[in-house]
C-alpha atoms as a PDB file:
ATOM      1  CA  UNK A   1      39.323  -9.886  19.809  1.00  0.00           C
ATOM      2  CA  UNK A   2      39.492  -6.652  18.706  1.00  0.00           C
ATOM      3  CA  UNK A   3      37.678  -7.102  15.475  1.00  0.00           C
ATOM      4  CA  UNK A   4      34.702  -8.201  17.416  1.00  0.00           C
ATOM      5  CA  UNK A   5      33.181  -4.583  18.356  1.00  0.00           C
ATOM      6  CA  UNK A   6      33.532  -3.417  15.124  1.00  0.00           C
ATOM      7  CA  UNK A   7      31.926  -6.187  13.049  1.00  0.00           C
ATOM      8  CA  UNK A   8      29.156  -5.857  15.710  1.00  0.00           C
ATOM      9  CA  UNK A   9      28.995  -2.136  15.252  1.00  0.00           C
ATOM     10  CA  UNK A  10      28.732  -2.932  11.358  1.00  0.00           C
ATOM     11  CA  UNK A  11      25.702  -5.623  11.789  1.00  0.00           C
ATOM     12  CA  UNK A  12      23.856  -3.229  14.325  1.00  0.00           C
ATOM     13  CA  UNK A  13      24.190  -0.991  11.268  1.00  0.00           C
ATOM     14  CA  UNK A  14      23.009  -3.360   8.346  1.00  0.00           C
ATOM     15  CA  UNK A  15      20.176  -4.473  10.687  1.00  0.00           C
ATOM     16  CA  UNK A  16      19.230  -1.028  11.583  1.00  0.00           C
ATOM     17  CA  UNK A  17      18.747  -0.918   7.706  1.00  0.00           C
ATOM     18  CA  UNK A  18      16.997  -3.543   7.290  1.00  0.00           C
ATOM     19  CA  UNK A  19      14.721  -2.781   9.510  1.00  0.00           C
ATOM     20  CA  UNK A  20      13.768   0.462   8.418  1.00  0.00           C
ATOM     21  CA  UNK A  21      13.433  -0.620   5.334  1.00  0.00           C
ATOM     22  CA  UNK A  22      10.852  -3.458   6.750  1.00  0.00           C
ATOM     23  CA  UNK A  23       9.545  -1.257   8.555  1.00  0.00           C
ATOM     24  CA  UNK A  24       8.469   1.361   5.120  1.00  0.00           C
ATOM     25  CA  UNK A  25       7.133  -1.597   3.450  1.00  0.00           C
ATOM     26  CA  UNK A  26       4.538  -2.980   6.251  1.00  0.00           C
ATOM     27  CA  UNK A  27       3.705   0.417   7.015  1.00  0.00           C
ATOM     28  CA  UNK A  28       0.146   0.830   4.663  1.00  0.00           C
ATOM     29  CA  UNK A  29      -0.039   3.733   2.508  1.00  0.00           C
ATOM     30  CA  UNK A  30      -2.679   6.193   2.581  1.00  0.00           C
ATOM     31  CA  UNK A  31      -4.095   4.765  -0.513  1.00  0.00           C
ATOM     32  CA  UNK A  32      -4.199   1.216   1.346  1.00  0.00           C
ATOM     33  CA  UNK A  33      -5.670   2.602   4.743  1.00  0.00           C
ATOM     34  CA  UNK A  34      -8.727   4.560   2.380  1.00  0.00           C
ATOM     35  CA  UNK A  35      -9.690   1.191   0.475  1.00  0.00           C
ATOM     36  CA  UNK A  36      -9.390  -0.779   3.566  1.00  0.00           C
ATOM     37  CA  UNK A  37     -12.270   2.222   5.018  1.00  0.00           C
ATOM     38  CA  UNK A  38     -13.972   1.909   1.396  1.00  0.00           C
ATOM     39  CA  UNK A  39     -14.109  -1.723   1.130  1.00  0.00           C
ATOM     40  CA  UNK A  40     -17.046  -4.037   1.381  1.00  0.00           C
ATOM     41  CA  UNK A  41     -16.767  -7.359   3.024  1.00  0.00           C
ATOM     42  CA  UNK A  42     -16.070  -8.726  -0.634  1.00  0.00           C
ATOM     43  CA  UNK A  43     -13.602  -6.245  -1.786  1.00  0.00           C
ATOM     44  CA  UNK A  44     -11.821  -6.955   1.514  1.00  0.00           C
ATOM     45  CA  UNK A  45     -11.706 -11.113   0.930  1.00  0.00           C
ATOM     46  CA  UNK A  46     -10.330  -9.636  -2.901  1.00  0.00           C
ATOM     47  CA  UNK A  47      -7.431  -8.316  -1.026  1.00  0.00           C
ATOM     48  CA  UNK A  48      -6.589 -11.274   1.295  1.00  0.00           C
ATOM     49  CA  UNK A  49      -6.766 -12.829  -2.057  1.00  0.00           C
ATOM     50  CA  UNK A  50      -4.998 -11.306  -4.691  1.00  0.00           C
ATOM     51  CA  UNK A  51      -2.418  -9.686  -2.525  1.00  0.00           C
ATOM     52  CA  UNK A  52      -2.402  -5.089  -1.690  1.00  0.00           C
ATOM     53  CA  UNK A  53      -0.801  -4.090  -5.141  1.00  0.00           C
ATOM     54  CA  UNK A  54      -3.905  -6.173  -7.441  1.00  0.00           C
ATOM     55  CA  UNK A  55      -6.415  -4.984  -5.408  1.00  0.00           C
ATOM     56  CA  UNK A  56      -5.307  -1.214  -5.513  1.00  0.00           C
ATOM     57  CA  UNK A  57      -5.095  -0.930  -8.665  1.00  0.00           C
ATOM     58  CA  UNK A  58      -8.526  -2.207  -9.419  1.00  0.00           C
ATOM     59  CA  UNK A  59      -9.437   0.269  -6.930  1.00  0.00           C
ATOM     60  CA  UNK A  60      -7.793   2.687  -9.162  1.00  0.00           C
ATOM     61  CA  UNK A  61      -9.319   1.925 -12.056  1.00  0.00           C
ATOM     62  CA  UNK A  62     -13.319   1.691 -10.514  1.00  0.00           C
ATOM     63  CA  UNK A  63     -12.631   5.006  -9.245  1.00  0.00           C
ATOM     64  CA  UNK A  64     -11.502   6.520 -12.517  1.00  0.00           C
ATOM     65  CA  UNK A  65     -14.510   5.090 -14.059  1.00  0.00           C
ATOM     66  CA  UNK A  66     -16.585   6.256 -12.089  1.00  0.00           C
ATOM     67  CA  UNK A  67     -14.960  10.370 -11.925  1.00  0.00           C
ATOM     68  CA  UNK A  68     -15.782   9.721 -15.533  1.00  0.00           C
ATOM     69  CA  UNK A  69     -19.134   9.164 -15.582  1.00  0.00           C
ATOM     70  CA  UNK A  70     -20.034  11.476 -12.992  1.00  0.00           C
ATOM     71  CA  UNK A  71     -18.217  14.140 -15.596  1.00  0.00           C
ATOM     72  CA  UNK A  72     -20.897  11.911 -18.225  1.00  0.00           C
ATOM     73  CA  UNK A  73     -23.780  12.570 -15.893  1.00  0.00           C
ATOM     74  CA  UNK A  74     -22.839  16.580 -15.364  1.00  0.00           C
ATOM     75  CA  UNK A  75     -21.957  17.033 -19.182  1.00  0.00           C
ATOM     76  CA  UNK A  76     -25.663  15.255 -19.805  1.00  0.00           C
ATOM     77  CA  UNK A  77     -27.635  17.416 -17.177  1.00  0.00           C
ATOM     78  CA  UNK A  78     -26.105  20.943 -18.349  1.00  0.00           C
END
């Protein structure tokens, strides 16, 4: 009987974990919430598709591309 508060106490703590923990990983990043503004209806079916971390990074890499050729297309003009 007396063990009962304190494994309670200990499972409101591991839960309390947990949760926060959850709660970080459902929480979308800033880099998320900006393609989710960005996206087009197809980039958008992409992500229900291939899941947040595949469809940021190709996010990633069509925005390097195109920083570099903007630098191409200011190198070119000057």
């Amino acid at each position: 009987m007396v063990l009962f508060p304190v494994v309670l106490m200990l499972f409101a703590l591991f839960m309390e974990r947990v949760e926060n923990r959850l709660r970080k990983l459902l929480e979308p990043e800033e880099e998320v919430q900006q393609y989710l503004d960005r996206a087009s209806n197809a980039e958008v079916n992409e992500l229900a598709k291939l899941g947040v971390p595949p469809a940021a990074t190709r996010m990633r890499r069509t925005r390097r591309t195109r920083a570099r050729e903007d630098e191409l297309d200011v190198a070119q003009a000057s």
